[in-house]
N, C-alpha and C. Protein backbone atom coordinates (compact mmCIF):
# COMPACT_ATOMS: atom_id res chain seq x y z
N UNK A 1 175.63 -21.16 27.22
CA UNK A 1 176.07 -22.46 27.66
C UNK A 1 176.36 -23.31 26.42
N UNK A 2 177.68 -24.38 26.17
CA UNK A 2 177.89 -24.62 25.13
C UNK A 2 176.92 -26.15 25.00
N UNK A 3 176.54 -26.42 23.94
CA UNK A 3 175.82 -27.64 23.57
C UNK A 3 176.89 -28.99 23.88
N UNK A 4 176.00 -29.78 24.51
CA UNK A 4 176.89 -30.80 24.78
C UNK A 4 176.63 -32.04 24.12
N UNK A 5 177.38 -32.62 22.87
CA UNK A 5 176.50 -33.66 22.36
C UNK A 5 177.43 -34.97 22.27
N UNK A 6 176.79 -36.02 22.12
CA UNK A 6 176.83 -37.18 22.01
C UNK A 6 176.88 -37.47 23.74
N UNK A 7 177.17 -38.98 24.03
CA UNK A 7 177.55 -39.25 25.36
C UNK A 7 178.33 -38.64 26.28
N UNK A 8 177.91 -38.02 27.40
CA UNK A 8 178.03 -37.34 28.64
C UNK A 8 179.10 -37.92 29.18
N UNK A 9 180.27 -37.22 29.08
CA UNK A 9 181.47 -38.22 29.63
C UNK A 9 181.29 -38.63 31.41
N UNK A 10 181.61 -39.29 32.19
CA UNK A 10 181.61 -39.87 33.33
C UNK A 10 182.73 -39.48 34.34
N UNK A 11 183.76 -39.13 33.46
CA UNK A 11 184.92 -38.69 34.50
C UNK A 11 185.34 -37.49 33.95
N UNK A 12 185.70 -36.53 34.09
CA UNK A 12 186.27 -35.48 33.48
C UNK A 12 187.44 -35.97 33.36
N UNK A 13 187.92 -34.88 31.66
CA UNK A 13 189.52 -35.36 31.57
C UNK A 13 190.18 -34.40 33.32
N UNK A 14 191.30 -35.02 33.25
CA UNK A 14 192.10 -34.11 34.38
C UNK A 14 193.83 -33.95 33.23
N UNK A 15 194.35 -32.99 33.49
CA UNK A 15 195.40 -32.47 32.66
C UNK A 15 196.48 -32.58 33.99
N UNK A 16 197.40 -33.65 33.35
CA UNK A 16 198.34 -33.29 34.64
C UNK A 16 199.89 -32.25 34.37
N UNK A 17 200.14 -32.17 35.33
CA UNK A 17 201.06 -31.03 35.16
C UNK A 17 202.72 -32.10 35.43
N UNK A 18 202.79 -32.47 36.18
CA UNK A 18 204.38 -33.47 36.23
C UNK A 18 203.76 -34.78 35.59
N UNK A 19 204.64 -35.55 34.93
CA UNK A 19 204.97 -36.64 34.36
C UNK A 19 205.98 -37.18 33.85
N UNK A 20 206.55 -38.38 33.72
CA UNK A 20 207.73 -38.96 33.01
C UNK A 20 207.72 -39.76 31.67
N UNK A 21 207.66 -39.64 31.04
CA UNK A 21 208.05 -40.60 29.80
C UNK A 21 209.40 -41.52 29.69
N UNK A 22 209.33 -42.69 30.09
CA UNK A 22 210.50 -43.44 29.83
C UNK A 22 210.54 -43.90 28.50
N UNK A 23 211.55 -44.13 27.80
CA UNK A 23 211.87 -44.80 26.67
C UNK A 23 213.13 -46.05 26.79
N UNK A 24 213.62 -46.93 26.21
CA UNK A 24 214.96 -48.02 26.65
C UNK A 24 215.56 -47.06 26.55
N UNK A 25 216.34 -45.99 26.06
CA UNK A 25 217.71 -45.59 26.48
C UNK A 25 217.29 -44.38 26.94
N UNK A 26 216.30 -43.43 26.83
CA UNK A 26 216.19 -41.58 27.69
C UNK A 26 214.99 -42.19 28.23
N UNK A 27 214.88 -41.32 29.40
CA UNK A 27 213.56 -40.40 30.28
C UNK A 27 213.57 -39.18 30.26
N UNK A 28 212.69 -38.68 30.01
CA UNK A 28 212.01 -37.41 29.54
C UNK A 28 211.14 -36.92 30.74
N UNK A 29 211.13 -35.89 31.01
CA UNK A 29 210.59 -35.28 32.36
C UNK A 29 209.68 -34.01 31.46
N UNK A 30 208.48 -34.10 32.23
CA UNK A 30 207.53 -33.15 31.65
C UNK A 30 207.16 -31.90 33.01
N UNK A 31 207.10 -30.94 32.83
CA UNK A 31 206.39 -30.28 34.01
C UNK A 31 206.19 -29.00 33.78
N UNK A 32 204.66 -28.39 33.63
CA UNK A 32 203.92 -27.13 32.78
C UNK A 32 204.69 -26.20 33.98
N UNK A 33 204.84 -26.32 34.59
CA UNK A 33 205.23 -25.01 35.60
C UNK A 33 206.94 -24.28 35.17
N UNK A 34 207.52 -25.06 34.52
CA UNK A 34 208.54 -24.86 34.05
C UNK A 34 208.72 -25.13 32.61
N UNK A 35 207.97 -25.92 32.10
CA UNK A 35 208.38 -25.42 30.38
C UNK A 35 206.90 -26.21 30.02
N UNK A 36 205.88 -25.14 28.88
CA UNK A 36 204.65 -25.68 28.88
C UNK A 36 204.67 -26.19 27.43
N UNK A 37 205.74 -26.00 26.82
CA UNK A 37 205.92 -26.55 25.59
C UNK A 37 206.51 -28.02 24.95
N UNK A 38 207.46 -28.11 26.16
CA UNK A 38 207.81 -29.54 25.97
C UNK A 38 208.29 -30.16 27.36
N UNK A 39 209.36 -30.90 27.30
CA UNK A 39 209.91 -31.52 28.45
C UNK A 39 211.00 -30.68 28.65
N UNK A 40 211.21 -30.43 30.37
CA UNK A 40 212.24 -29.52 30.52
C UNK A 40 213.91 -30.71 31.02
N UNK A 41 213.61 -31.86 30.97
CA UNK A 41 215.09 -32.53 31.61
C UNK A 41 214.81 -33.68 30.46
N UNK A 42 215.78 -34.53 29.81
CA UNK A 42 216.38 -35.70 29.40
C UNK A 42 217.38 -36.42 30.24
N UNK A 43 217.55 -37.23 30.63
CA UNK A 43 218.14 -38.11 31.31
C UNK A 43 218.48 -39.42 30.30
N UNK A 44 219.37 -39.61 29.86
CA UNK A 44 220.17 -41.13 29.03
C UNK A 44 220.69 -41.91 29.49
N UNK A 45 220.46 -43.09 29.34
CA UNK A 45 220.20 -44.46 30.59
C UNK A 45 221.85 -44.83 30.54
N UNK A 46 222.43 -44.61 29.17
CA UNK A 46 223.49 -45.28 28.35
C UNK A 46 224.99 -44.24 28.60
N UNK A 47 226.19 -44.59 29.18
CA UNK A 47 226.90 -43.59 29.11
C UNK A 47 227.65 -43.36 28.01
N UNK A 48 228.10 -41.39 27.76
CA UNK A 48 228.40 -41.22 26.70
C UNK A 48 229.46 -41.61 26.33
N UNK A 49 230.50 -42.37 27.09
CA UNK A 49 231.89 -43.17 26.55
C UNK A 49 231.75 -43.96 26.05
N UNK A 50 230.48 -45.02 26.05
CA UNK A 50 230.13 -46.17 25.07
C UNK A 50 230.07 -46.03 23.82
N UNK A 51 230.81 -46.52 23.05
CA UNK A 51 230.09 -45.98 21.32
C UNK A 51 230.35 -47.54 20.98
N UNK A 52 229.57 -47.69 19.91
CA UNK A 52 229.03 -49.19 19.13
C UNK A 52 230.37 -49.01 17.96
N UNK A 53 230.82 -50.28 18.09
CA UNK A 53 232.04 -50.39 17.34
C UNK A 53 231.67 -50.35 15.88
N UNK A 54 232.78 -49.72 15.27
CA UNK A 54 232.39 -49.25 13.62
C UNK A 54 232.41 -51.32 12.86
N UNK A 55 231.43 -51.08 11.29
CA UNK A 55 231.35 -52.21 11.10
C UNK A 55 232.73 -52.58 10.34
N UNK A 56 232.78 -53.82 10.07
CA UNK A 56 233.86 -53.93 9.12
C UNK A 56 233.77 -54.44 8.38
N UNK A 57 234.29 -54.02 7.01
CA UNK A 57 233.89 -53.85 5.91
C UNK A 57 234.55 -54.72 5.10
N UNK A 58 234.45 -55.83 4.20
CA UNK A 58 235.13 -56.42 3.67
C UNK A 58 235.18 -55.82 2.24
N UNK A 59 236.20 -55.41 1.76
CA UNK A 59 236.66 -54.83 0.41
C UNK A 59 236.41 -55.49 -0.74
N UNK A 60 236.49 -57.11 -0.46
CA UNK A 60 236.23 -57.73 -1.75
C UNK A 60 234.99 -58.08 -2.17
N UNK A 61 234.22 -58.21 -0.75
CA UNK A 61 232.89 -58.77 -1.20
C UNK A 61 231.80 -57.43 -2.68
N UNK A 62 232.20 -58.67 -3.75
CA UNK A 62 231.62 -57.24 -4.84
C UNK A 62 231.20 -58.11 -5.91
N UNK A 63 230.36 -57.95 -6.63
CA UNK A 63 229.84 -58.55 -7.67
C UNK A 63 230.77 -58.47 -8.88
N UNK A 64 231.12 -59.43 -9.80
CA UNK A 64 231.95 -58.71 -10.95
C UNK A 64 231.78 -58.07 -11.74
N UNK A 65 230.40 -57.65 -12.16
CA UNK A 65 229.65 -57.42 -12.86
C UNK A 65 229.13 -55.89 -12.85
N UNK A 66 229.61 -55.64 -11.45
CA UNK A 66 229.46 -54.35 -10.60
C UNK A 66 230.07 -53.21 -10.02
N UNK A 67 230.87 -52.58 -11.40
CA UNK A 67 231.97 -52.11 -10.30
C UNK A 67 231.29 -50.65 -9.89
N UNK A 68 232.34 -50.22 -8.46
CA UNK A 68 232.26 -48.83 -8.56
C UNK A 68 232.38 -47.38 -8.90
N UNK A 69 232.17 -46.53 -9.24
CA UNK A 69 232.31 -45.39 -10.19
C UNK A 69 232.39 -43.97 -9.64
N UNK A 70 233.03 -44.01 -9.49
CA UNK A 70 233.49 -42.42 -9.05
C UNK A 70 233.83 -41.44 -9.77
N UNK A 71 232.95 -40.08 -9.71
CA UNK A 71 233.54 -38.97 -11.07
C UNK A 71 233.46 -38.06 -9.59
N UNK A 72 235.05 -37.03 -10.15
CA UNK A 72 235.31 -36.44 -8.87
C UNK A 72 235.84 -34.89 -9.79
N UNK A 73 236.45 -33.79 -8.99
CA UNK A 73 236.86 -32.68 -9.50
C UNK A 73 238.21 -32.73 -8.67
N UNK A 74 239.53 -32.64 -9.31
CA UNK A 74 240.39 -32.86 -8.65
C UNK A 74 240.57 -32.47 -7.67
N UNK A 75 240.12 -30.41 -7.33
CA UNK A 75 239.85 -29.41 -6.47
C UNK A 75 239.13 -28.58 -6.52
N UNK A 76 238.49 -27.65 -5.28
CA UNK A 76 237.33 -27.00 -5.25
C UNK A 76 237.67 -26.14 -6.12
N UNK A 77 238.84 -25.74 -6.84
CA UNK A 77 238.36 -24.86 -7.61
C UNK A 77 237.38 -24.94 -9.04
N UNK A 78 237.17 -23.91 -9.38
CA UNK A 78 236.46 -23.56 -10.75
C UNK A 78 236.64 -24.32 -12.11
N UNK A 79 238.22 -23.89 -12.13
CA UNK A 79 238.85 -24.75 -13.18
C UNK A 79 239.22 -26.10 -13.17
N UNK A 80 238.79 -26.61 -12.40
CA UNK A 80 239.40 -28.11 -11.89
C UNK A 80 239.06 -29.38 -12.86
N UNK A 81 240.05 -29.56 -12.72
CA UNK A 81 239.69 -31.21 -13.95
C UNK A 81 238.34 -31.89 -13.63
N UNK A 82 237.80 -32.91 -14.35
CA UNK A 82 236.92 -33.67 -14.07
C UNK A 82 237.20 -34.92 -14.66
N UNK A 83 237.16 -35.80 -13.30
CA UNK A 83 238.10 -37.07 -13.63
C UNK A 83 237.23 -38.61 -13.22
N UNK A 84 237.16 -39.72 -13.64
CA UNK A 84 236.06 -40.47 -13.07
C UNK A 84 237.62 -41.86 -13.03
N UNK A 85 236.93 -42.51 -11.96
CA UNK A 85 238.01 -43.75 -11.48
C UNK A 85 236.89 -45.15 -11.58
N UNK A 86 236.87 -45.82 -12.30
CA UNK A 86 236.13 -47.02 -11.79
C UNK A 86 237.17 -48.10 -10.83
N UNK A 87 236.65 -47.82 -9.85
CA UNK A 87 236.72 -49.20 -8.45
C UNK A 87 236.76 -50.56 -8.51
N UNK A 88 237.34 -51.60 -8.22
CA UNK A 88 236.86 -52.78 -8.12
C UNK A 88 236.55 -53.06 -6.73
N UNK A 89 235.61 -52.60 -6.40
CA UNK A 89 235.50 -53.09 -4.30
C UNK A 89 233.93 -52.32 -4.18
N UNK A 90 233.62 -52.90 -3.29
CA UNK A 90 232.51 -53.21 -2.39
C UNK A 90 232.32 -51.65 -2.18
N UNK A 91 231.00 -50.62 -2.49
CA UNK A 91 230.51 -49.77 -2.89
C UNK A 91 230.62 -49.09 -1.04
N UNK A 92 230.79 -50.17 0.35
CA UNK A 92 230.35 -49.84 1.33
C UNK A 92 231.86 -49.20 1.90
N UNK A 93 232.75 -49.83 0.77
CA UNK A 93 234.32 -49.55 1.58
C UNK A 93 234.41 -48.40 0.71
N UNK A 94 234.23 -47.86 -0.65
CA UNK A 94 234.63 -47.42 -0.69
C UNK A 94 234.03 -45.57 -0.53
N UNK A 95 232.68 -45.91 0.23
CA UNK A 95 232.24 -44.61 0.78
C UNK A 95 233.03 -44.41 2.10
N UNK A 96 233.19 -45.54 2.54
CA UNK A 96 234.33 -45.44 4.39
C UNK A 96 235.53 -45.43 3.77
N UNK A 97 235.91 -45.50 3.35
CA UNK A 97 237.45 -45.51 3.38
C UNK A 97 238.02 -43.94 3.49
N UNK A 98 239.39 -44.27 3.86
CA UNK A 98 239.83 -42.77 4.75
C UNK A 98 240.56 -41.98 2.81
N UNK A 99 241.31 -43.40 2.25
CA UNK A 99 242.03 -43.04 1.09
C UNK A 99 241.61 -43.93 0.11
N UNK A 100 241.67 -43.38 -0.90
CA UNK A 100 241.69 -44.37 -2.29
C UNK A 100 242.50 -44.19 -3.05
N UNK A 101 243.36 -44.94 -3.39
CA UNK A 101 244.80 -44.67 -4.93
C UNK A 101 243.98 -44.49 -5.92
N UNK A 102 244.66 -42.87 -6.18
CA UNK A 102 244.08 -42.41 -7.49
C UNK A 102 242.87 -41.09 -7.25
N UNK A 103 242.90 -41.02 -6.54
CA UNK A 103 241.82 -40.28 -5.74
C UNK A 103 242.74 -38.94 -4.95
N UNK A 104 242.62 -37.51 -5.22
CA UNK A 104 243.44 -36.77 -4.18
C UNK A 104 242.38 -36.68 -2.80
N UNK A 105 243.32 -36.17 -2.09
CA UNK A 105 242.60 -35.97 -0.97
C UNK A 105 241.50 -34.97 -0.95
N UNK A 106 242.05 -33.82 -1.46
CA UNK A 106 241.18 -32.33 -1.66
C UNK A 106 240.04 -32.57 -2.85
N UNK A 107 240.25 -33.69 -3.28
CA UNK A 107 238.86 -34.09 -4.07
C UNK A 107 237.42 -33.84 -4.02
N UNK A 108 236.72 -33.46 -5.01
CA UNK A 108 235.46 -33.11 -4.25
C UNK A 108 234.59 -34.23 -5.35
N UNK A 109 233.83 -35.33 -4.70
CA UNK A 109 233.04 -36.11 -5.36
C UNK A 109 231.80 -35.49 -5.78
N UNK A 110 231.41 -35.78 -7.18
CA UNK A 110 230.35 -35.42 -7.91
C UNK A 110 229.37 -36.17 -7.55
N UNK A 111 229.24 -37.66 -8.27
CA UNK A 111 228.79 -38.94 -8.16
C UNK A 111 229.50 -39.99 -7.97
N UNK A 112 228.66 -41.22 -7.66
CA UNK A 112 228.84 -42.68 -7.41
C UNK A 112 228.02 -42.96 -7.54
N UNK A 113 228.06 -44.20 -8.79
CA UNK A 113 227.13 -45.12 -9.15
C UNK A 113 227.89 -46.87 -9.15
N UNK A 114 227.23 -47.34 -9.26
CA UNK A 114 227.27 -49.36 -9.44
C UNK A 114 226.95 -49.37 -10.32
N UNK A 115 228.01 -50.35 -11.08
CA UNK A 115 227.39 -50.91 -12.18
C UNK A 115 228.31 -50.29 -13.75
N UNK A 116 228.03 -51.42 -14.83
CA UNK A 116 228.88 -50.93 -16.08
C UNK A 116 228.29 -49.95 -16.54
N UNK A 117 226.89 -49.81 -16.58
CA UNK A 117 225.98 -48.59 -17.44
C UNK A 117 226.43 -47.26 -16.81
N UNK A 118 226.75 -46.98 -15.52
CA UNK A 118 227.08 -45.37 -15.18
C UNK A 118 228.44 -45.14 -15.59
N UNK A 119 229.31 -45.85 -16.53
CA UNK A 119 230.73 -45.71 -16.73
C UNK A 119 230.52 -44.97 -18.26
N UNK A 120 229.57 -45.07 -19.44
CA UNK A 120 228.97 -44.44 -20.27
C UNK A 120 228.05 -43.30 -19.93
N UNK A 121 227.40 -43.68 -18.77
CA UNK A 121 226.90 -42.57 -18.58
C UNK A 121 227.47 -41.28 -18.01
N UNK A 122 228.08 -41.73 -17.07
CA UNK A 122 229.14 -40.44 -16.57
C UNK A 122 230.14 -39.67 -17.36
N UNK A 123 230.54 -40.64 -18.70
CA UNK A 123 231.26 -40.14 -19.74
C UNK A 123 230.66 -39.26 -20.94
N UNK A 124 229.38 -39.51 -20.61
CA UNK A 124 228.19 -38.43 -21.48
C UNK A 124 228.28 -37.58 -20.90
N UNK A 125 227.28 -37.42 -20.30
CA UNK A 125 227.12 -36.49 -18.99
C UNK A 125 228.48 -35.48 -18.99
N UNK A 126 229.43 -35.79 -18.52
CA UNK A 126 230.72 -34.94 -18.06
C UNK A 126 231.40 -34.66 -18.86
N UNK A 127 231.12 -35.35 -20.37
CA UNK A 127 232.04 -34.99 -21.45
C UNK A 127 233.48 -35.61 -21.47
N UNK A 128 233.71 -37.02 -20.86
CA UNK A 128 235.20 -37.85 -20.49
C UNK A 128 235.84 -38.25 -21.54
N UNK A 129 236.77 -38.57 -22.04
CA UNK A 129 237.36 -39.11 -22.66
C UNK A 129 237.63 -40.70 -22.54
């Protein structure tokens, strides 16, 4: 018989087998008879045609003091140049943006940094001219 110590509980636990978990946007359905590992249904309060409109980004808002820095490889290949562009715009446009002049498309970005100090540094580092 196993030792029973400290205070003698009063109610036994009871383990239930169906339950729901609501959250604001899913309900979650629990039930051991059909999956004892987790919840077997999700239900989302929110329909999936809704999407939250993208933000918008103002290009100029930028410190002067601050620009942005981009060192890129022209293309995936091997031999590919290594080329760095400093930005004048807002570090948020220019991770969203679809294009940048000066920038190819097939570009593959290395880094991005803020600021005058990563414009020496990236030119160490990468060996720039």
């Amino acid at each position: 018989m196993a030792e029973n110590r400290g205070r003698p509980s009063e109610k036994p636990a009871v383990a239930l087998d169906q339950w729901v978990m609501e959250t604001e946007d899913q309900t979650w359905y629990f039930d051991r008879s059909k999956s004892a590992n987790g919840c077997w249904k999700v239900v989302n309060k929110y329909e999936s045609g809704n999407k939250q409109p993208k933000p918008k980004i103002d290009q100029r808002l930028y410190h002067k003091n601050c620009p942005t820095v981009v060192v890129f490889n022209t293309s995936n290949r091997s031999n590919a140049k290594t080329k760095m562009k400093v930005i004048n715009k807002n570090i948020d446009y220019v991770l969203s943006a679809k294009k940048i002049p000066g920038i190819p498309d097939i570009a593959e970005w290395l880094e991005v940094g803020v600021g005058k100090s990563f414009i020496d540094k990236y030119k160490q580092k990468y060996n720039l001219a």
